[in-house]
N, C-alpha and C. Protein backbone atom coordinates (compact mmCIF):
# COMPACT_ATOMS: atom_id res chain seq x y z
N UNK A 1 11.48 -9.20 1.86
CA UNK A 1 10.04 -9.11 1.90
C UNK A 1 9.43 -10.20 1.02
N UNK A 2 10.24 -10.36 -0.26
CA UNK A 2 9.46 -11.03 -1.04
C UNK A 2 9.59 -12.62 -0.40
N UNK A 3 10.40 -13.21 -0.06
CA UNK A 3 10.77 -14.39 0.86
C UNK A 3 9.36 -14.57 2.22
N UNK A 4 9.60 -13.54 2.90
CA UNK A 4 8.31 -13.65 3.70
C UNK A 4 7.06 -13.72 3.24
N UNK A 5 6.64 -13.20 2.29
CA UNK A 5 5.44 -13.52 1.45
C UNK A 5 5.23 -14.76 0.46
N UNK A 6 6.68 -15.41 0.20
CA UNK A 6 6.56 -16.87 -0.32
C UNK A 6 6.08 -16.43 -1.82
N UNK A 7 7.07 -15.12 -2.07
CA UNK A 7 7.31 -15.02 -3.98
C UNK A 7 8.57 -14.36 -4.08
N UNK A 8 8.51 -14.42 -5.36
CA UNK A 8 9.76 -14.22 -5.97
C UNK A 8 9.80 -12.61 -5.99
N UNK A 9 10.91 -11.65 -6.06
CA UNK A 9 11.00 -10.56 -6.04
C UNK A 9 10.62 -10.01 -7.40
N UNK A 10 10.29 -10.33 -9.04
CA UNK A 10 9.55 -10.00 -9.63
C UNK A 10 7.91 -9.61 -9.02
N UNK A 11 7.55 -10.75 -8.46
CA UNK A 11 6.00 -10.27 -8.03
C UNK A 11 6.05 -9.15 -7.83
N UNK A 12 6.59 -8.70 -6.28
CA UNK A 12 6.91 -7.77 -5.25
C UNK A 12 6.41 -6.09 -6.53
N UNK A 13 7.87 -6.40 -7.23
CA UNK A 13 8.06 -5.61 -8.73
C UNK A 13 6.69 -5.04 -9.20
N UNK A 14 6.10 -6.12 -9.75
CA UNK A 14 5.08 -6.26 -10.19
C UNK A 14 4.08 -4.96 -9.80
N UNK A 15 4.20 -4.80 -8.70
CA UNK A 15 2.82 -3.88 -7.98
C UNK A 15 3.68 -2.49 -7.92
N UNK A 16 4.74 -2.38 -7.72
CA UNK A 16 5.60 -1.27 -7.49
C UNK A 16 6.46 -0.90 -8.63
N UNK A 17 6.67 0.61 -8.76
CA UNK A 17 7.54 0.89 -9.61
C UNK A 17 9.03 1.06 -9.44
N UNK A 18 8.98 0.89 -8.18
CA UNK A 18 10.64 1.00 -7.35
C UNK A 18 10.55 0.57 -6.54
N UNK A 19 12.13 0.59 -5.69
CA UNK A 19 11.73 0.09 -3.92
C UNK A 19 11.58 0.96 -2.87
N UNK A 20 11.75 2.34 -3.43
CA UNK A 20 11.09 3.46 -2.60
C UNK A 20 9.80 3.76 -2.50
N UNK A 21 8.95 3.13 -3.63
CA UNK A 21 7.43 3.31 -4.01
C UNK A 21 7.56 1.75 -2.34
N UNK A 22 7.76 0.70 -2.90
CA UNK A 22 7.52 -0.19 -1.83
C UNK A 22 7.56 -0.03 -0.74
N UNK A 23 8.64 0.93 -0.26
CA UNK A 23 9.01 1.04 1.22
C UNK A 23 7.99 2.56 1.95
N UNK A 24 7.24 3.53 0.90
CA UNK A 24 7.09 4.19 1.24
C UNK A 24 5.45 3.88 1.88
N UNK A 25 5.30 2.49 0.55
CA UNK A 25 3.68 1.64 0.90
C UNK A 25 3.86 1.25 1.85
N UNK A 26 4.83 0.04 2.78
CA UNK A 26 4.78 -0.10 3.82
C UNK A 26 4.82 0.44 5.51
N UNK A 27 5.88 1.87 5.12
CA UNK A 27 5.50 2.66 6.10
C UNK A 27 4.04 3.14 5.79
N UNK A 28 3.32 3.70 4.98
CA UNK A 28 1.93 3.61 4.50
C UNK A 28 1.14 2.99 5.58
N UNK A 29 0.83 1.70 5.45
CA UNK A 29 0.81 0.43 6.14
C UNK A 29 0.48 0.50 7.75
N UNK A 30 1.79 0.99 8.27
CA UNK A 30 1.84 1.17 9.65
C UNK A 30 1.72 2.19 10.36
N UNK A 31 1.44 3.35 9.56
CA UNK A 31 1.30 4.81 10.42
C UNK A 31 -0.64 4.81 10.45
N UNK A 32 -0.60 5.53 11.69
CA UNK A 32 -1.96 5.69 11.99
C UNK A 32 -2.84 6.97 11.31
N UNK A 33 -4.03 7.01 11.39
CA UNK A 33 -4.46 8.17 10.48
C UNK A 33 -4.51 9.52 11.40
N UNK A 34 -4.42 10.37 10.35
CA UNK A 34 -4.24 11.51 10.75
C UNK A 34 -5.00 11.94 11.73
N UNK A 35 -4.63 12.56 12.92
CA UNK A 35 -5.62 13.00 14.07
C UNK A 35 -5.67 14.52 13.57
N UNK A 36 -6.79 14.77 13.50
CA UNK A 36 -7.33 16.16 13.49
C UNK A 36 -8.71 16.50 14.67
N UNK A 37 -7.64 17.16 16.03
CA UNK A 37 -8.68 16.86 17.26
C UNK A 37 -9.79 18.87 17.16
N UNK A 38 -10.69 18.51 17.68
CA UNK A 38 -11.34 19.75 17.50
C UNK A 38 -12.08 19.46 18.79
N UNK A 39 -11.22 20.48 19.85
CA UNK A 39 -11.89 20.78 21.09
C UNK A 39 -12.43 21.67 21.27
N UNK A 40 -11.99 22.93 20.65
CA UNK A 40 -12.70 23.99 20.91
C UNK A 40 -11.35 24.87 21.48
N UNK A 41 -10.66 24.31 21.80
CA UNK A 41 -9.04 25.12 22.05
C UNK A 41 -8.16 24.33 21.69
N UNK A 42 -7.20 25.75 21.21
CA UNK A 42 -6.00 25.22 20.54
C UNK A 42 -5.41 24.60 21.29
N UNK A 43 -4.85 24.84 22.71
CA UNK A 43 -3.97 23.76 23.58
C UNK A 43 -4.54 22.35 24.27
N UNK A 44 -5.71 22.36 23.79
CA UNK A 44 -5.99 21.10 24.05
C UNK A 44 -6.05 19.79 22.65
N UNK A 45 -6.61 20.62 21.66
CA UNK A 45 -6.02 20.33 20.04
C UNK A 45 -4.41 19.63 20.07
N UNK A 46 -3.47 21.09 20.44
CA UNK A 46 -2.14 20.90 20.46
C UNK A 46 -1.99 19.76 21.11
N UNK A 47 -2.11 19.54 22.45
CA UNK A 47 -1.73 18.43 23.42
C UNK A 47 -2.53 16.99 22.67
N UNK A 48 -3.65 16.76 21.90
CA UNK A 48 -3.46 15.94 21.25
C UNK A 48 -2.87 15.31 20.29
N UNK A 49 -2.68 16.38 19.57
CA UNK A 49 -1.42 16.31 18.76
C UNK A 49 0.21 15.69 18.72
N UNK A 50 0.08 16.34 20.32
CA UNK A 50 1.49 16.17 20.78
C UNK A 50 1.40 14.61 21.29
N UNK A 51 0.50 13.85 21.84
CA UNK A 51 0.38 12.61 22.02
C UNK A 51 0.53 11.52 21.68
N UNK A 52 -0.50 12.16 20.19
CA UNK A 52 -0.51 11.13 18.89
C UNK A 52 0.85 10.98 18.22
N UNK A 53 2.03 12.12 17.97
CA UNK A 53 3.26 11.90 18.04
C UNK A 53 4.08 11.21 18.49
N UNK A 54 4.11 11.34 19.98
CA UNK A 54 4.79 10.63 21.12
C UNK A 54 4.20 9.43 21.01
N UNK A 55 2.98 8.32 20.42
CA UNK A 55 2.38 7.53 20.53
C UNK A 55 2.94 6.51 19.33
N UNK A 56 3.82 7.28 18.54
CA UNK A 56 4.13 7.23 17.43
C UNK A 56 5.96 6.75 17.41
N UNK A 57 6.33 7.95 17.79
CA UNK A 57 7.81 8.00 18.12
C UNK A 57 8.43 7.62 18.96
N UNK A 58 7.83 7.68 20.09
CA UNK A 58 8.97 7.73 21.36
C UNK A 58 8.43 6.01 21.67
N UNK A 59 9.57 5.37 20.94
CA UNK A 59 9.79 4.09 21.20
C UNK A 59 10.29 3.66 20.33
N UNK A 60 10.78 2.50 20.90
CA UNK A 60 12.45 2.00 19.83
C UNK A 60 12.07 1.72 18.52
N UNK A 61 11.12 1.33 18.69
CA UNK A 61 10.46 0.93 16.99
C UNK A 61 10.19 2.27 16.15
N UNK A 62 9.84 3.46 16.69
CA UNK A 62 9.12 4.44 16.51
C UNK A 62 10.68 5.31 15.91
N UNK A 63 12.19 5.29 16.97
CA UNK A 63 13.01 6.13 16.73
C UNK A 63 13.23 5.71 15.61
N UNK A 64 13.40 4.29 15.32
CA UNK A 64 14.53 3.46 14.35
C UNK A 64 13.49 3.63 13.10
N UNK A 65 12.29 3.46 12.99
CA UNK A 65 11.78 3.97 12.00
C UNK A 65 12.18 5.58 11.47
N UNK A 66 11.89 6.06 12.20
CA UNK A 66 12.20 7.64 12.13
C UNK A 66 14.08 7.68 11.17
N UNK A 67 14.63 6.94 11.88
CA UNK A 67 16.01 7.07 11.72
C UNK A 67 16.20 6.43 10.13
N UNK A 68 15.35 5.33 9.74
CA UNK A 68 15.62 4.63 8.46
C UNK A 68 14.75 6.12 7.34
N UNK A 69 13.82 6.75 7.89
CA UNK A 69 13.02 7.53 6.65
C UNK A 69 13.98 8.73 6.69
N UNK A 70 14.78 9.07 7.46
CA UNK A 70 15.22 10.36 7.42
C UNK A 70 16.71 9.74 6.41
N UNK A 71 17.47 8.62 6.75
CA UNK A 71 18.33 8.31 6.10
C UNK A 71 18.32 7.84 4.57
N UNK A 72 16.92 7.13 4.38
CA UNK A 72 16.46 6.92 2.95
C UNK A 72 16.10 7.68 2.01
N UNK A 73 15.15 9.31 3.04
CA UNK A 73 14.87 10.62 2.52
C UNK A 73 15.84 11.33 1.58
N UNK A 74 16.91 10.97 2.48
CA UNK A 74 17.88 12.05 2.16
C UNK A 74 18.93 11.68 1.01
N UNK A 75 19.02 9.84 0.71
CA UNK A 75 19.51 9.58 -0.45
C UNK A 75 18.83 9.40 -1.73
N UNK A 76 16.99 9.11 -2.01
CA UNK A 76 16.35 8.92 -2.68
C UNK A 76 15.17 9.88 -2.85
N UNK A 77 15.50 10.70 -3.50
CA UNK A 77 14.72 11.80 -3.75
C UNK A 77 13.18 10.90 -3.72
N UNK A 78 13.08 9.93 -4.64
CA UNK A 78 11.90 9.74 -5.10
C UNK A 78 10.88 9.12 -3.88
N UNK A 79 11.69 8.08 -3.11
CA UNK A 79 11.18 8.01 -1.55
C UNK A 79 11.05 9.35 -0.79
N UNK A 80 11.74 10.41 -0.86
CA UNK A 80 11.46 11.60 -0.15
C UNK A 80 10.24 12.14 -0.64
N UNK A 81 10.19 12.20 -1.81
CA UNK A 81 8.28 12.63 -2.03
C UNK A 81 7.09 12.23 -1.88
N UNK A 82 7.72 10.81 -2.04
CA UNK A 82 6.70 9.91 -1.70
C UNK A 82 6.23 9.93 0.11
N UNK A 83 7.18 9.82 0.44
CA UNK A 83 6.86 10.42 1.98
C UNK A 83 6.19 11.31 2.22
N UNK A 84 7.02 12.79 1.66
CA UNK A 84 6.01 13.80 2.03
C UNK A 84 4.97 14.31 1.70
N UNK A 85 3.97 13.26 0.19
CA UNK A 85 3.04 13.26 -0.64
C UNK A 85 1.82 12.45 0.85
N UNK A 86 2.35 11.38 1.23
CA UNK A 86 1.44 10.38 1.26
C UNK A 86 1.58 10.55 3.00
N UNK A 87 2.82 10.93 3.80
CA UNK A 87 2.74 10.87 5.21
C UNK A 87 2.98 12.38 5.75
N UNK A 88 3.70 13.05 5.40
CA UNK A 88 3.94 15.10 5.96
C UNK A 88 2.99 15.58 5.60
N UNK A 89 2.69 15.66 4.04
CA UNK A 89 1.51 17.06 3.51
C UNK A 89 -0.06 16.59 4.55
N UNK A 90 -0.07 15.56 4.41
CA UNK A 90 -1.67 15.07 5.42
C UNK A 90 -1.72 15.83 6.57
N UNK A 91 -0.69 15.29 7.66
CA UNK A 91 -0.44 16.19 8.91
C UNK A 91 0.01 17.64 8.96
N UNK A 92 0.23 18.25 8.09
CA UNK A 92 1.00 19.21 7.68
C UNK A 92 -0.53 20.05 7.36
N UNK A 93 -1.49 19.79 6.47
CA UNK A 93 -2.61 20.29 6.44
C UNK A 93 -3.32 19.87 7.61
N UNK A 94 -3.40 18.61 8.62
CA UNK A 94 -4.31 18.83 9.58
C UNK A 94 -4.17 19.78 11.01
N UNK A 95 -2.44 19.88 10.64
CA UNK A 95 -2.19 20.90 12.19
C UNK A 95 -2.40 22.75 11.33
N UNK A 96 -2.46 22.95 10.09
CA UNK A 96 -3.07 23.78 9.32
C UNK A 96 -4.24 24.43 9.71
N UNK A 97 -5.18 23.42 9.72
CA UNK A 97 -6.63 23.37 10.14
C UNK A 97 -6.90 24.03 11.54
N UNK A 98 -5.83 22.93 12.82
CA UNK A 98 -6.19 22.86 13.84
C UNK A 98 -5.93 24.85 14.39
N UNK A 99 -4.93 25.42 13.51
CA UNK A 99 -4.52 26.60 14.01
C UNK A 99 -5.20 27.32 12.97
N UNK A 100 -5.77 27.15 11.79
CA UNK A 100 -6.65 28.46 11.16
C UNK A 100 -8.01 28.42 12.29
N UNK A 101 -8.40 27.22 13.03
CA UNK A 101 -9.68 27.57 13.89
C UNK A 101 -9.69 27.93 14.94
N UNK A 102 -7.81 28.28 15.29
CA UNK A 102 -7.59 29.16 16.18
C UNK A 102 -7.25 30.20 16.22
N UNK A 103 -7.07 30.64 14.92
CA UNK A 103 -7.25 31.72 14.44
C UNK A 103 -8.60 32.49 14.49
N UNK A 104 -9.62 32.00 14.04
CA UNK A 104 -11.31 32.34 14.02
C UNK A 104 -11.37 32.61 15.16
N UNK A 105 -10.75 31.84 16.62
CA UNK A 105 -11.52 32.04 17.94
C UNK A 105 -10.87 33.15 18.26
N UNK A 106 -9.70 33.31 17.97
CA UNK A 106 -9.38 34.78 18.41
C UNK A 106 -7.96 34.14 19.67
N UNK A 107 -7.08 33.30 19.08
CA UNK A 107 -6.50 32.10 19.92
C UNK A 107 -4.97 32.46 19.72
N UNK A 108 -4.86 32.95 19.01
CA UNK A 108 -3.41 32.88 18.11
C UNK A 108 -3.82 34.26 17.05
N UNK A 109 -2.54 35.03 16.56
CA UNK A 109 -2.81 36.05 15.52
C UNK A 109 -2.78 35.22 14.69
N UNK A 110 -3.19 36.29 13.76
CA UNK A 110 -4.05 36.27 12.40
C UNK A 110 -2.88 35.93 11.64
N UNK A 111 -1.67 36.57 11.70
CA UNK A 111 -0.63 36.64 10.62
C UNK A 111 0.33 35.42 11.17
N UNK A 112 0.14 34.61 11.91
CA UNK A 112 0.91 33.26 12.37
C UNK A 112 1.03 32.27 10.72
N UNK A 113 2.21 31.94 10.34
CA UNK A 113 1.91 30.82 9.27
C UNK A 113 2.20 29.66 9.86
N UNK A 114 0.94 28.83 9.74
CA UNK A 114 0.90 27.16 10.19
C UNK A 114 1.65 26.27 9.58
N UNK A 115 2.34 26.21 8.04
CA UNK A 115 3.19 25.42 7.34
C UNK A 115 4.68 26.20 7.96
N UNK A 116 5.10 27.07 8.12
CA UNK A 116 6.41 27.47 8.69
C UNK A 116 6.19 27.15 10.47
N UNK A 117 5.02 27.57 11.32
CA UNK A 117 5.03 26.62 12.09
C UNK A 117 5.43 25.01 12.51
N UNK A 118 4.47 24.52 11.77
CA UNK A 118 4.79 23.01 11.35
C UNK A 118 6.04 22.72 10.87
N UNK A 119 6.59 23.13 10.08
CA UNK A 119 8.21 22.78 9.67
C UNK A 119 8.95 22.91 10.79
N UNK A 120 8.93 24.16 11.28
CA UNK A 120 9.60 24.37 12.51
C UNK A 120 9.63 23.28 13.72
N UNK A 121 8.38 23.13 14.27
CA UNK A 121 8.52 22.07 15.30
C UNK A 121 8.76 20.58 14.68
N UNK A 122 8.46 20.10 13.54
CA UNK A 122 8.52 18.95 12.93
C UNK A 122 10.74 19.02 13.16
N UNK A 123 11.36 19.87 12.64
CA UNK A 123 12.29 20.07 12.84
C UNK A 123 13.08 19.79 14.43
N UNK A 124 12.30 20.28 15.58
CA UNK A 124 12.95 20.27 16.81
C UNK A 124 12.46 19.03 17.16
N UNK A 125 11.11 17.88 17.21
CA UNK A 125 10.50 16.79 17.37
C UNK A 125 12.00 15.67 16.68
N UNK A 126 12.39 16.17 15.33
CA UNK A 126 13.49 15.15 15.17
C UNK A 126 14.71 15.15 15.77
N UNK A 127 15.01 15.98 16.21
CA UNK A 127 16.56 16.59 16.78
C UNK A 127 16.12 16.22 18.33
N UNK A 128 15.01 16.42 19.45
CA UNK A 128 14.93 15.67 20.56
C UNK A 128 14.60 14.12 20.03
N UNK A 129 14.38 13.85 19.40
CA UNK A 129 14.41 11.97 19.30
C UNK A 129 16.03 12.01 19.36
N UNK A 130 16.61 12.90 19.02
CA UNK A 130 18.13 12.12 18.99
C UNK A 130 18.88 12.69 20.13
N UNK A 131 18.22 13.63 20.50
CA UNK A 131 19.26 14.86 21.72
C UNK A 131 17.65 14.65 22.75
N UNK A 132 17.52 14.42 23.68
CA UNK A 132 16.20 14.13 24.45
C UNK A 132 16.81 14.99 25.52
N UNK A 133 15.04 16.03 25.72
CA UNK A 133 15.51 17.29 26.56
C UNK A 133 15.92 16.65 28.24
N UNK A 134 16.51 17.24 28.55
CA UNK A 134 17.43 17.06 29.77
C UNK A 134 16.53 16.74 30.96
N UNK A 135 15.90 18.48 31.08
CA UNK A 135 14.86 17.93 32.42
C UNK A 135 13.94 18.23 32.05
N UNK A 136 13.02 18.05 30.94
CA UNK A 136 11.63 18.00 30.82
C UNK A 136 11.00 16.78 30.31
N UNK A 137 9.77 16.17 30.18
CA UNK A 137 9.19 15.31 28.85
C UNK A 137 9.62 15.87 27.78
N UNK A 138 9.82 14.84 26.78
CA UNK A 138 9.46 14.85 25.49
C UNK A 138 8.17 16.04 25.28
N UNK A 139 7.31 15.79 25.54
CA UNK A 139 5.86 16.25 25.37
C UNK A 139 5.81 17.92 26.10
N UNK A 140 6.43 17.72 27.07
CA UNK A 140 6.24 18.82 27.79
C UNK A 140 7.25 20.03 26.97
N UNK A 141 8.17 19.15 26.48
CA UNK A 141 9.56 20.34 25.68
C UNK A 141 8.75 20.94 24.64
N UNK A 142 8.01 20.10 23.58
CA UNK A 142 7.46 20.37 22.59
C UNK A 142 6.31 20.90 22.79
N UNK A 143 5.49 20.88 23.95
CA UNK A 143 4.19 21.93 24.02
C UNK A 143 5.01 23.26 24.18
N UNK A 144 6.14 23.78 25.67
CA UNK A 144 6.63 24.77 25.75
C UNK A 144 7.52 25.52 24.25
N UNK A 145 7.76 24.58 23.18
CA UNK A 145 8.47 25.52 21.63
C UNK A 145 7.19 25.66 21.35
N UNK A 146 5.99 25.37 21.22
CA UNK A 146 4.87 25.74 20.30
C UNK A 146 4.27 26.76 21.17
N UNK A 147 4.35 26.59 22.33
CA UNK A 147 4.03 28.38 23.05
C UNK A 147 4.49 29.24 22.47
N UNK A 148 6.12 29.05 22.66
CA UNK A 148 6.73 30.12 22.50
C UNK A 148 6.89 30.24 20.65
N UNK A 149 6.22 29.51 19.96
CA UNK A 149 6.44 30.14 18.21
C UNK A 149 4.70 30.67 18.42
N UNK A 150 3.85 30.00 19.10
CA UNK A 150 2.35 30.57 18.82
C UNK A 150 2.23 31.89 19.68
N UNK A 151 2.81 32.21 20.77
CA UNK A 151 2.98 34.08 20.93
C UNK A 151 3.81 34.80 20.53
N UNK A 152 4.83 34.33 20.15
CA UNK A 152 5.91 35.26 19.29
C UNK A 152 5.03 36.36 18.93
């Protein structure tokens, strides 16, 4: 990085306290902001949701990213927080949102938890990037698990 910018890797230093702080700024950088859609229904909310994901992921740039944060996550604690400080907790509170106001409409029960939700499908979204459902979309697999955890 510091070569492409035409300095020395002190600079780089300079602004960062590590190279997980650096790498976590540059994914920073390239992820888009949080969509928090408000239609007035949850499955149309959801299906934006599910878009802005797929808009995200499902492409080579999108897996191999995916594949470097989950592998960096898992050896550098301090990049793992930084991740889930600055890129999970955001989305993590906006799909929060999108299901407490589907809660109000009377859309989903009352006693549904949206952070064990969210973990949950965030969980099956990484495992089809690597296992891709057989005969459905991407999109279509992951609307049918959030049916079936939002009527449980």
């Amino acid at each position: 990085m510091a070569s492409r910018a035409g300095v020395g890797k002190t600079t780089i230093y300079r602004w960062y306290n590590s190279k997980e702080e650096l790498v976590a700024d540059a994914i920073e950088s390239l992820r888009q902001d949080v969509v928090l859609p408000e239609t007035g229904n949850l499955w149309k909310d959801i299906d934006a949701l599910i878009e802005s994901a797929a808009q995200i992921t499902l492409n080579p740039l999108g897996r191999q990213t995916v594949a470097s944060i989950v592998s960096t996550a898992s050896n550098h604690p301090r990049f793992a927080e930084i991740y889930w400080t600055k890129y999970l907790q955001p989305r993590r509170q906006a799909f929060s949102i999108v299901l407490e106001r589907a809660k109000k409409r009377g859309e989903i029960q009352a006693d549904i938890d949206p952070n064990l939700v969210f973990d949950t499908i965030s969980g099956i979204m990484l495992y089809t990037l690597i296992f891709p459902p057989a005969n459905e979309s991407w999109e279509t697999y992951i609307r049918r698990v959030l049916t079936f955890l939002l009527r449980s």
